[in-house]
Protein backbone atom coordinates (compact mmCIF):
# COMPACT_ATOMS: atom_id res chain seq x y z
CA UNK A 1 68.98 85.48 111.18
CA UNK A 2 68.01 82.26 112.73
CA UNK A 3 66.75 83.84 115.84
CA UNK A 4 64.54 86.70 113.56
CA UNK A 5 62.70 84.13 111.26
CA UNK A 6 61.64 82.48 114.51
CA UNK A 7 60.70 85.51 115.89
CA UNK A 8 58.58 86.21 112.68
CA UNK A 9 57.31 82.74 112.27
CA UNK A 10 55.63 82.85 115.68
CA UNK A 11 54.22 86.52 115.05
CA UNK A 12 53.03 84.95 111.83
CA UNK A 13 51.36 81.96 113.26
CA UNK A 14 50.00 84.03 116.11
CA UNK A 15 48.38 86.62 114.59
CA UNK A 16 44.83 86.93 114.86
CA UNK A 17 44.54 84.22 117.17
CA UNK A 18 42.33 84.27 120.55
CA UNK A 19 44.37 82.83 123.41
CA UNK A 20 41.75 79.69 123.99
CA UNK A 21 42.44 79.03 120.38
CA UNK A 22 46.18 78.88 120.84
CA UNK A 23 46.02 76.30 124.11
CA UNK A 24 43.64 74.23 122.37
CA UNK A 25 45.32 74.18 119.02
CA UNK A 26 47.80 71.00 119.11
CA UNK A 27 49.28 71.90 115.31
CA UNK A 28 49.55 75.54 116.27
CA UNK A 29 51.15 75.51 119.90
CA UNK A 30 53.19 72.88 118.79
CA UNK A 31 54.47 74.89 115.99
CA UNK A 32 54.80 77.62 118.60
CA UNK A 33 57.34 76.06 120.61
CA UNK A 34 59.51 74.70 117.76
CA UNK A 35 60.58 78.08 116.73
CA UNK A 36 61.00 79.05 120.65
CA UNK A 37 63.50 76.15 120.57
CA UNK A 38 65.13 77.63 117.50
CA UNK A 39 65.11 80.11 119.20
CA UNK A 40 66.83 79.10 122.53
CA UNK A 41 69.19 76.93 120.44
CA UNK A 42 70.28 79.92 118.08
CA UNK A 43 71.17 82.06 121.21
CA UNK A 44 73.56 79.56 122.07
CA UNK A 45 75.30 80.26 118.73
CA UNK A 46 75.60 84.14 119.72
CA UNK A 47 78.79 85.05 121.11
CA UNK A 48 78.15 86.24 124.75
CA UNK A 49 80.45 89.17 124.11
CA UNK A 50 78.03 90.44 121.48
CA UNK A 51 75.19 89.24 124.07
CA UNK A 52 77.12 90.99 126.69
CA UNK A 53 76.04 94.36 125.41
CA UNK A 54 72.45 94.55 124.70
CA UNK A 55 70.29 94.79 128.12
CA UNK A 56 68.18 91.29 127.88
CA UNK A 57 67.63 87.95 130.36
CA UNK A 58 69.72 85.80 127.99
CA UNK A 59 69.47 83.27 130.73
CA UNK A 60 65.63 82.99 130.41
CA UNK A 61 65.48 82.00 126.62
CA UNK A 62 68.14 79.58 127.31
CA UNK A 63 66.10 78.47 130.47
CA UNK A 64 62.82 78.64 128.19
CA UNK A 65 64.57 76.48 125.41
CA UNK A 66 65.64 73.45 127.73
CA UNK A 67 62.00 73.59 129.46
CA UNK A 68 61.00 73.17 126.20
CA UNK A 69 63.23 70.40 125.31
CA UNK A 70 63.16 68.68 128.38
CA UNK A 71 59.74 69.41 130.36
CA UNK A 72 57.59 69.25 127.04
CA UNK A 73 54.66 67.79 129.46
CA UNK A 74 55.04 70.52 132.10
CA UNK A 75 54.64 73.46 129.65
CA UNK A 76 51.36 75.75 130.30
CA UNK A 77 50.28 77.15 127.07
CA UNK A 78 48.92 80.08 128.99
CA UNK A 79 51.94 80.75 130.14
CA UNK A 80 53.29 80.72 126.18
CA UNK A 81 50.47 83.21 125.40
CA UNK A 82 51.70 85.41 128.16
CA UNK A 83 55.46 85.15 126.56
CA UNK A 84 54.18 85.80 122.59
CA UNK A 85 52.29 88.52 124.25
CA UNK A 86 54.69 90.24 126.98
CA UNK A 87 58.31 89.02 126.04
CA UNK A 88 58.78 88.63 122.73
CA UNK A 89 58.38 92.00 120.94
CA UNK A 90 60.86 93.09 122.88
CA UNK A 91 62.83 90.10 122.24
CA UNK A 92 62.68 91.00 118.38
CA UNK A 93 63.35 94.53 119.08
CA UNK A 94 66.55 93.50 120.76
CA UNK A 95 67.54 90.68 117.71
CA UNK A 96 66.89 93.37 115.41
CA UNK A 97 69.76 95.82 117.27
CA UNK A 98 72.14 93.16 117.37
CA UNK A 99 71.32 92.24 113.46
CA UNK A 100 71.67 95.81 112.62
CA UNK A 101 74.84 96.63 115.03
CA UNK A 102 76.84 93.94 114.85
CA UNK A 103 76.28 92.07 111.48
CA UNK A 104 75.64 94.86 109.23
């Protein structure tokens, strides 16, 4: 549940939002990657056997999570945009089998 009110948060926050105002938003990419960390930190929670059997790259929002946490300086926003944009509906549509399969 964690995982899906990050998920929502960042649609939320995100919505309607130009790409140039994202990267030069502090207060908004900042809130941004706080829920990706939630995000990467909730996965770790997730048993892998439940994991195990939905078709994802775990490994990257793990990997995304300890950039996150550990290269906060290194992170290119446009790069974020490109993840919001590209990655995480299907991220949601995947959190939303799990929810629905396995904690129903």
């Amino acid at each position: 549940m964690h995982i899906r009110k990050a998920i929502d948060d960042i649609v939320k926050f995100t919505d309607n939002v130009e790409k140039d105002i994202f990267i030069s938003d502090n207060l908004l990419s900042s809130a941004v990657l706080y829920q990706f960390n939630v995000i990467g930190e909730a996965i770790i929670y997730v048993d892998e056997s439940i994991l195990g059997n939905y078709n994802y790259p775990w490994h990257k929002v793990r990997s995304f999570r300890n950039l996150i946490s550990h290269e906060y300086f290194n992170i290119k926003l446009d790069a974020v945009w490109g993840i919001i944009k590209n990655d995480l509906p299907e991220l949601q549509s995947v959190i939303e089998k799990i929810l629905e399969n396995e904690f129903r």
